[in-house]
Structure formats: C-alpha cells, structure tokens
N, C-alpha and C. Protein backbone atom coordinates (compact mmCIF):
# COMPACT_ATOMS: atom_id res chain seq x y z
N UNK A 1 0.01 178.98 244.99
CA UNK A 1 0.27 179.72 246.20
C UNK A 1 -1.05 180.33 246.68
N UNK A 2 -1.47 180.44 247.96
CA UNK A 2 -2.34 180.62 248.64
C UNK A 2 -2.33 182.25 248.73
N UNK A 3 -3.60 183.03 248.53
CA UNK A 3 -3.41 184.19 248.56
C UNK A 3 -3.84 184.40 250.26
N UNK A 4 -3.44 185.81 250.49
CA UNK A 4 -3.30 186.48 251.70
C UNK A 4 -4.40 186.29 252.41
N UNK A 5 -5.36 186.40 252.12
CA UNK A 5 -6.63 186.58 252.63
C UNK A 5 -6.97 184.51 253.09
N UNK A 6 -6.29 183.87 252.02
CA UNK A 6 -6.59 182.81 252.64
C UNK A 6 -5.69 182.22 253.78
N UNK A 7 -4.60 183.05 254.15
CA UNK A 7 -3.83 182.47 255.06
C UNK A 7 -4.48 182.69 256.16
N UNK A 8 -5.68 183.70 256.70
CA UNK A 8 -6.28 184.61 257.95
C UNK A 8 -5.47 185.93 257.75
N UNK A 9 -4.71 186.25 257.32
CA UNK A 9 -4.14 187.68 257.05
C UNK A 9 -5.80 188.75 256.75
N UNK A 10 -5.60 190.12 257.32
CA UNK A 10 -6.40 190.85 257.14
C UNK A 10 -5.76 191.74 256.38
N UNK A 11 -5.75 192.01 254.90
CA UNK A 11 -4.86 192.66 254.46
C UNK A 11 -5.51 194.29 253.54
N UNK A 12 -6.62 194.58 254.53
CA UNK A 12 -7.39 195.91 254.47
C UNK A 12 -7.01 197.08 255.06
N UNK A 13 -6.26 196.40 256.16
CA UNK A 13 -5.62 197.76 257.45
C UNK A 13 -4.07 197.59 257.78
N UNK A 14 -3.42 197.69 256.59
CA UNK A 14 -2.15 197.59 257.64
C UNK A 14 -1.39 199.22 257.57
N UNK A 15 -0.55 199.82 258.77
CA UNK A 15 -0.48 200.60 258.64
C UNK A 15 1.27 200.69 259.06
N UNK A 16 1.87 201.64 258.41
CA UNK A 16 3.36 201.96 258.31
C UNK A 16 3.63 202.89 259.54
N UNK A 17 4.59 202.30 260.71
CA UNK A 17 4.36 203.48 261.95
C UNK A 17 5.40 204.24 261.32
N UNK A 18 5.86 205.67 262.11
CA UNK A 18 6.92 206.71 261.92
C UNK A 18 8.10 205.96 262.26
N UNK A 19 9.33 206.26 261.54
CA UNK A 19 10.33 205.72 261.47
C UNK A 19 11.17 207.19 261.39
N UNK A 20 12.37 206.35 262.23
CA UNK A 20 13.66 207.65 261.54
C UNK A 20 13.89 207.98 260.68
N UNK A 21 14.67 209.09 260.04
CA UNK A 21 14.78 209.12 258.67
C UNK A 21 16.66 208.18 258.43
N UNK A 22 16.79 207.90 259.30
CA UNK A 22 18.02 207.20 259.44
C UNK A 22 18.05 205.65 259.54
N UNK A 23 16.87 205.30 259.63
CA UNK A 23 16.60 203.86 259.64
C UNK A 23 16.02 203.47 257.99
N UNK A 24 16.77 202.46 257.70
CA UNK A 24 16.75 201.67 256.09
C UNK A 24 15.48 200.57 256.28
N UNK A 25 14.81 200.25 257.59
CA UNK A 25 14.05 198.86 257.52
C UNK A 25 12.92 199.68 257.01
N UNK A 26 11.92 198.23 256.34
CA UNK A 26 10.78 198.57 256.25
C UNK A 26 9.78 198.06 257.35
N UNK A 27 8.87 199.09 257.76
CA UNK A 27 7.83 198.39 259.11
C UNK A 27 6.63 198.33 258.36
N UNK A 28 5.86 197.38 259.06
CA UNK A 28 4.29 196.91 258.49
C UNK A 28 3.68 196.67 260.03
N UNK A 29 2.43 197.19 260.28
CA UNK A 29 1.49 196.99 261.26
C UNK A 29 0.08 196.15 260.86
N UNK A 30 0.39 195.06 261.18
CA UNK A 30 -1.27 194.45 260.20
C UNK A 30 -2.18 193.30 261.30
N UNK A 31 -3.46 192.69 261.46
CA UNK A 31 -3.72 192.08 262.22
C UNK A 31 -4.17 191.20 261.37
N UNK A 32 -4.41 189.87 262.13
CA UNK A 32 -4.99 188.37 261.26
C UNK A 32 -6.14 188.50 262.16
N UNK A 33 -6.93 188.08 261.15
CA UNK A 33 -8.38 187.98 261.05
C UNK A 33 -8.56 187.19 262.96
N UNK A 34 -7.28 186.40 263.72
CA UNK A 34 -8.01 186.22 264.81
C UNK A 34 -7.86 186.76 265.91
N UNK A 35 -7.38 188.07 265.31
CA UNK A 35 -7.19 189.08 266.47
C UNK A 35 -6.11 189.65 266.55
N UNK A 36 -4.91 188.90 266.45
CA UNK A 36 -3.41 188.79 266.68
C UNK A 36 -2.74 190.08 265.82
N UNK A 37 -2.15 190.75 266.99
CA UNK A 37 -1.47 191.81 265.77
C UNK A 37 -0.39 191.53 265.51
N UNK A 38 0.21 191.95 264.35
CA UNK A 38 1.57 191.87 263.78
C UNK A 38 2.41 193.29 263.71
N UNK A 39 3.81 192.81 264.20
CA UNK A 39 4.40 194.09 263.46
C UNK A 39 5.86 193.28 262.68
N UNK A 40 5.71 193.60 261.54
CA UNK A 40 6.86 193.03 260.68
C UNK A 40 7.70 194.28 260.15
N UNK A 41 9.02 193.50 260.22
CA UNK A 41 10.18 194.46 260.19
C UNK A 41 11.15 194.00 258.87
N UNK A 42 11.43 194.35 257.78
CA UNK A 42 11.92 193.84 256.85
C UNK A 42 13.40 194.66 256.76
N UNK A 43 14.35 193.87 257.06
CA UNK A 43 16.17 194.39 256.98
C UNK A 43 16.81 194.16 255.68
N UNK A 44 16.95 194.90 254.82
CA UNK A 44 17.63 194.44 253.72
C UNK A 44 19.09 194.29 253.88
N UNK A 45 19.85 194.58 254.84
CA UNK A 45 21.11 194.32 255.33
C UNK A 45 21.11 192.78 255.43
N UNK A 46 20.36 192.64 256.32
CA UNK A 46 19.84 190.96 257.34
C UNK A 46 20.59 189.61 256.81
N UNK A 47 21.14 189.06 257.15
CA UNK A 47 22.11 188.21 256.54
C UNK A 47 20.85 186.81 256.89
N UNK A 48 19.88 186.75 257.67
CA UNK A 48 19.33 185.76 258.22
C UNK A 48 17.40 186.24 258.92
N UNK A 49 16.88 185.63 258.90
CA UNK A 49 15.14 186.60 259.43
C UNK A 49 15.19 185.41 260.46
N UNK A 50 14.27 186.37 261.19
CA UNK A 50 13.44 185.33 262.06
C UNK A 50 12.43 185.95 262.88
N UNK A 51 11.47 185.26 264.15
CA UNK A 51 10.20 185.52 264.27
C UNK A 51 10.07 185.56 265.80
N UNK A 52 9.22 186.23 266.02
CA UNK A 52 9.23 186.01 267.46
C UNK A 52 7.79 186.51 267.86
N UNK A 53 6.69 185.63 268.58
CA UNK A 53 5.54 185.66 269.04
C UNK A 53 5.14 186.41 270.36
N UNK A 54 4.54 187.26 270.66
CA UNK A 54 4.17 187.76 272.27
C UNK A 54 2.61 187.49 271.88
N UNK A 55 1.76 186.86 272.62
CA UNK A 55 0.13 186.50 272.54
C UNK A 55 -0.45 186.88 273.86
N UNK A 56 0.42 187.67 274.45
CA UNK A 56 -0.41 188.62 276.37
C UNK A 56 -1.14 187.57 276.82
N UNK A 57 -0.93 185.84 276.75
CA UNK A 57 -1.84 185.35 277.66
C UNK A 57 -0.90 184.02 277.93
N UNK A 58 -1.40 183.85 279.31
CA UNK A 58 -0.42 182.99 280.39
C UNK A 58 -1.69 181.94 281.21
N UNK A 59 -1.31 181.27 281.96
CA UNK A 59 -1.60 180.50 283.37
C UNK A 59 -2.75 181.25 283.91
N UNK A 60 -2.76 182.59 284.08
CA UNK A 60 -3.47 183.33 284.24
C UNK A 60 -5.09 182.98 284.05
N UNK A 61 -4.74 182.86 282.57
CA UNK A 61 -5.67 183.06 281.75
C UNK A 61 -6.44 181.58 281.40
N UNK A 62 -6.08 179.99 281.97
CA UNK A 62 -6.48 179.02 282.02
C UNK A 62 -7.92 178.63 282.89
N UNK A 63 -8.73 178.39 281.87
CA UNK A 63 -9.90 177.74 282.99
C UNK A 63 -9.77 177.17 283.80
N UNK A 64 -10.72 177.26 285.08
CA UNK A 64 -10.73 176.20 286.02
C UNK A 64 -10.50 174.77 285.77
N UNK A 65 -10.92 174.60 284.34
CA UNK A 65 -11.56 173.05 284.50
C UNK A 65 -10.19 172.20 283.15
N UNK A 66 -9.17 173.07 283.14
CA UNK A 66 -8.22 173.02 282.20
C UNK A 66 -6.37 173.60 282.38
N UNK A 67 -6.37 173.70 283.85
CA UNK A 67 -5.21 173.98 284.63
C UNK A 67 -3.75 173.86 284.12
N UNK A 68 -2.98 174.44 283.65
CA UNK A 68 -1.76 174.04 282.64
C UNK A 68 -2.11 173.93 281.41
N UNK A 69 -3.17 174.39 280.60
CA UNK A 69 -3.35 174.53 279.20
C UNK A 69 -2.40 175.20 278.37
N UNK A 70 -1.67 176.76 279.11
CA UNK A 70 -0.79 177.70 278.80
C UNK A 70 0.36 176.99 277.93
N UNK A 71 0.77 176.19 279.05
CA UNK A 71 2.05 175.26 279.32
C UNK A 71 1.97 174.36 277.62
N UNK A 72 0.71 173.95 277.88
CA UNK A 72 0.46 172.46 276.78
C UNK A 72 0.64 173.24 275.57
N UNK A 73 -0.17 174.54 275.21
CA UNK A 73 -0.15 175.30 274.06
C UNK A 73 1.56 175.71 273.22
C-alpha cells in the first residue's frame, strides 16, 4: 500500500474545523500537494460514502487557443 505522501496528499496541515457538540461525524481539512483542498467528512452511521468534487474552474477559465477544454476535462 502506497503511503500518503505518495498519493500527492499533504499530510503536514490538516486541520479539524468547529463542530457541534451534537454532531457524531468526524471532519478533516487537508490540501494535496496540487493545490486542491479537501474537506472530508467521516459518518459512522453512513450505510454507504461517497464523493463529490468542486475545482472553481469552468469555460471561463479555457485558453484562447483550447476552447471547450472545461467540457473535455
């Protein structure tokens, strides 16, 4: 098994935000080495996990010379 550091995980800074005292999840705030932040939410209830990506960049953000890259990605 591949350790953390070799996946791009930065695993020097991650930080636990404030939580209710009524909430059972565990939170983790951590970034990969290519910028990308994470926030992971661990449910021990959770019958099932899953993932979901936001990366703040669109169409917008496509070179001139590369028009619909967003799309292709």
């Amino acid at each position: 098994m591949e350790a953390a550091s070799d996946l791009g995980w930065n695993t020097h800074e991650p930080i636990h935000p404030k939580k209710s005292v009524n909430d059972n999840r565990e939170y983790l705030i951590t970034k990969l080495n290519n910028g990308l932040r994470l926030l992971m939410i661990a449910d021990p209830t959770a019958e099932k996990s899953a993932c979901a990506i936001s990366v703040r960049v669109g169409s917008l953000a496509d070179p001139d010379s590369s028009l619909g890259l967003a799309h292709f990605l």
